[in-house]
C-alpha atoms as a PDB file:
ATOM      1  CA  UNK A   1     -12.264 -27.428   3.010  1.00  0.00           C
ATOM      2  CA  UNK A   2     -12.100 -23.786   2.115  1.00  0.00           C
ATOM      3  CA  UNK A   3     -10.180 -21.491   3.614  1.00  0.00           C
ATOM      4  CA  UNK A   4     -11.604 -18.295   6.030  1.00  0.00           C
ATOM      5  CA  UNK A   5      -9.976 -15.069   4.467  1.00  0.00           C
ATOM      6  CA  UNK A   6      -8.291 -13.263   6.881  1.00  0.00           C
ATOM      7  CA  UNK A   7      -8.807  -9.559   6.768  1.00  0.00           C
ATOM      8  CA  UNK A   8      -7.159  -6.064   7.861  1.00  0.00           C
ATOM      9  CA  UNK A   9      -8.476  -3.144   8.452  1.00  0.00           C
ATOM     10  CA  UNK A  10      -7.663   0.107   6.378  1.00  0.00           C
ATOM     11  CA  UNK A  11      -7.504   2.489   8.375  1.00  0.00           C
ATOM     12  CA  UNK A  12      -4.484   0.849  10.160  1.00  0.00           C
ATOM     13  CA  UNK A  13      -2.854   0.462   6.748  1.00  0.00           C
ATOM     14  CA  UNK A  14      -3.605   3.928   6.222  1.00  0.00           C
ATOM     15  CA  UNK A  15      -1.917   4.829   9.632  1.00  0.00           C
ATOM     16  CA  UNK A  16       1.295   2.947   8.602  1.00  0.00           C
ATOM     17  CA  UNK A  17       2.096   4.471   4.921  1.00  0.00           C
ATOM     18  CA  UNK A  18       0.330   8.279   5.954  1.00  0.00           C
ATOM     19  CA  UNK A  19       3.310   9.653   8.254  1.00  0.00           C
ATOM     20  CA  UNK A  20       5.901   8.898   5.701  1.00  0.00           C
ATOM     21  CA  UNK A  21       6.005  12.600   3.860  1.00  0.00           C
ATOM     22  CA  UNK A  22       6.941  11.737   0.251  1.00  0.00           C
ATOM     23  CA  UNK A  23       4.135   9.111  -0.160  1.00  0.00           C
ATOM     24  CA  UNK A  24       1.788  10.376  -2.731  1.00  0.00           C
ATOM     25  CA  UNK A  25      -1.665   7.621  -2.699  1.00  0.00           C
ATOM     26  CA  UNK A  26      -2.134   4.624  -1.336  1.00  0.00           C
ATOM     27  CA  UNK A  27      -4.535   1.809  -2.950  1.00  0.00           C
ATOM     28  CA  UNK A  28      -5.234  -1.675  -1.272  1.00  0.00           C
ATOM     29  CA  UNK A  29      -7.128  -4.787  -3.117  1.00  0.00           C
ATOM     30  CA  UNK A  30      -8.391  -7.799  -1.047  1.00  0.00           C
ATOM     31  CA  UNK A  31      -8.313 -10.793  -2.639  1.00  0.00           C
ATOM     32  CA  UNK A  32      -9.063 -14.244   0.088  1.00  0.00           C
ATOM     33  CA  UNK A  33      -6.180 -13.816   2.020  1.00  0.00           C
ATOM     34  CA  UNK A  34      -4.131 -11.673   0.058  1.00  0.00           C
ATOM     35  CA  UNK A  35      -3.779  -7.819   0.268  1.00  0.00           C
ATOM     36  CA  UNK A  36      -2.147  -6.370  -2.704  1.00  0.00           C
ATOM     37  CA  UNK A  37      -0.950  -2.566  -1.014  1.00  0.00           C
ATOM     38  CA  UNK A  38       0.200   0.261  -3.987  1.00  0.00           C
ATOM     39  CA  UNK A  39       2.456   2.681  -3.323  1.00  0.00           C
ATOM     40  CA  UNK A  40       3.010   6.084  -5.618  1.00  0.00           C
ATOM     41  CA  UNK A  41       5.703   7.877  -4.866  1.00  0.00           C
ATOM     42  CA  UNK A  42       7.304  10.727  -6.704  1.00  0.00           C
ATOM     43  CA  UNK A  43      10.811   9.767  -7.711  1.00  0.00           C
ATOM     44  CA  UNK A  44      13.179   6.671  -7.086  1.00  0.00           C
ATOM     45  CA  UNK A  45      14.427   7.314  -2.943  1.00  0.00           C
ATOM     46  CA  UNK A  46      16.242   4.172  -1.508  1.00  0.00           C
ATOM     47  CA  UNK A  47      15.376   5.827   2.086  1.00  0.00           C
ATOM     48  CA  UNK A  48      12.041   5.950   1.417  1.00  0.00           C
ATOM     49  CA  UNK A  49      11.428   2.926   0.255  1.00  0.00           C
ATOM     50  CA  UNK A  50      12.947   1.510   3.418  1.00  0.00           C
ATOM     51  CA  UNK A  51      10.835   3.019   5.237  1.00  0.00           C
ATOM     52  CA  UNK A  52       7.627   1.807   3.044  1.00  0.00           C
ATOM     53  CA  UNK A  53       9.162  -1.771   3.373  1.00  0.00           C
ATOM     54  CA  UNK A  54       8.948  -0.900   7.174  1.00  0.00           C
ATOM     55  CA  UNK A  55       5.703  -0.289   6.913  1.00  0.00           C
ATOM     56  CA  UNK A  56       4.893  -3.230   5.128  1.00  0.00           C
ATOM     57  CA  UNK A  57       6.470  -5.299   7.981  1.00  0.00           C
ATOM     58  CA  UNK A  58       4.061  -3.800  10.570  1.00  0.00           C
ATOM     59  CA  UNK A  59       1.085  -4.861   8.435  1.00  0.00           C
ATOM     60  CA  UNK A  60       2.444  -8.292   8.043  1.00  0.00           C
ATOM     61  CA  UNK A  61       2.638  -8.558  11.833  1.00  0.00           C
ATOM     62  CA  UNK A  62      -0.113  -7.263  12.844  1.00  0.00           C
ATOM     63  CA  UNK A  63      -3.003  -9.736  10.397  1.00  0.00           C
ATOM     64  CA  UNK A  64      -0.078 -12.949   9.942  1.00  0.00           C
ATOM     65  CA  UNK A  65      -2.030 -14.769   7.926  1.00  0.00           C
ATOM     66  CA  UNK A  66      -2.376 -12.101   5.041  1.00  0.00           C
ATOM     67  CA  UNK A  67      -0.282 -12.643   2.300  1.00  0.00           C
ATOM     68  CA  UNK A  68       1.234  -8.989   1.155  1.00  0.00           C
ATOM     69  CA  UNK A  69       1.433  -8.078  -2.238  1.00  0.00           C
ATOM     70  CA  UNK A  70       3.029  -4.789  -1.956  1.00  0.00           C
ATOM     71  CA  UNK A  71       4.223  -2.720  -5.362  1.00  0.00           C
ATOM     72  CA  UNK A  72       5.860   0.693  -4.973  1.00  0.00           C
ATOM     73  CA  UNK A  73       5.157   3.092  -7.793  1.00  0.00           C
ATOM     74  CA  UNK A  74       7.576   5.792  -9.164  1.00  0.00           C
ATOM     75  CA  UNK A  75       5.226   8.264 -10.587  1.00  0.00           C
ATOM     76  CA  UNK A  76       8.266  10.665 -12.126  1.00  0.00           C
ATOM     77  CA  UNK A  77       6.022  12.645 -14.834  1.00  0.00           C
ATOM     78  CA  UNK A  78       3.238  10.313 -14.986  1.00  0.00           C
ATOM     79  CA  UNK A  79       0.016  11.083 -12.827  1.00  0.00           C
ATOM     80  CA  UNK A  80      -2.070   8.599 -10.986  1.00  0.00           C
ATOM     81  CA  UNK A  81      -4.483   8.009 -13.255  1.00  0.00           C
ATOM     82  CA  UNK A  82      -1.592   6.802 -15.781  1.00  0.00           C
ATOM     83  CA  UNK A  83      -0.440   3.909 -13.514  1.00  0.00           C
ATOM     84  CA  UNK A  84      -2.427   3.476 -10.830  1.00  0.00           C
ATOM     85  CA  UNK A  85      -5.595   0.543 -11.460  1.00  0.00           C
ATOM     86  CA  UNK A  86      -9.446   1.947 -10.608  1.00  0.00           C
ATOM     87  CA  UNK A  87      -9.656  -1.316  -9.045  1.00  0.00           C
ATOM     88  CA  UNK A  88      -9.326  -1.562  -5.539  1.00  0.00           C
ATOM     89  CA  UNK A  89      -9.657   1.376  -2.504  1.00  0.00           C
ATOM     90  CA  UNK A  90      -7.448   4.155  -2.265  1.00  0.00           C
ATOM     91  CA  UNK A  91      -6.930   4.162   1.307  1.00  0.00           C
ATOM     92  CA  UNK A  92      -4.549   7.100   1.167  1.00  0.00           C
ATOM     93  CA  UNK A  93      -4.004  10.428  -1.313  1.00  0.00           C
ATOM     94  CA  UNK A  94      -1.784  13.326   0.032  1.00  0.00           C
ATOM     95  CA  UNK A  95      -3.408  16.739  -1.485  1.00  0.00           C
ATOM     96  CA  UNK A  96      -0.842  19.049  -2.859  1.00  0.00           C
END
């Protein structure tokens, strides 16, 4: 018996990585039941990453059964287009 994916929506992704200042993009990818979440940030920042892992937690509770894949990104001198995949929806990108 196959599985029903379980889904969440975007925008409420969106409206738990946007607040967070230093974020630069992100990118989701739904796969069944899995939601792999990208996060670029500029430079390596402990605090900030607690805060993304934070994030991550409110996603988690609020669709339970989605697995979350989530990969944080230290851009440093590369751009976006250098690491980040074409696959999958950028949900997020802070304009300079």
């Amino acid at each position: 018996m196959a599985s029903a994916a379980v889904c969440c929506d975007v925008n409420f992704i969106r409206e738990q990585f946007a607040p967070l200042p230093a974020i630069e993009s992100v990118h989701v990818l739904f796969r069944d039941n899995i939601c792999r979440i990208t996060v670029a940030i500029p430079k390596k920042d402990y605090s900030l990453e607690d805060r993304i892992y934070d994030a991550q937690y409110a996603v988690m509770a609020h669709a339970p059964g989605l697995l979350i894949d989530l990969n944080i990104v230290v851009l440093g001198e590369r751009t976006l287009d250098e690491v980040v995949s074409s696959v999958g929806q950028t949900v997020f990108l802070r304009v300079a």
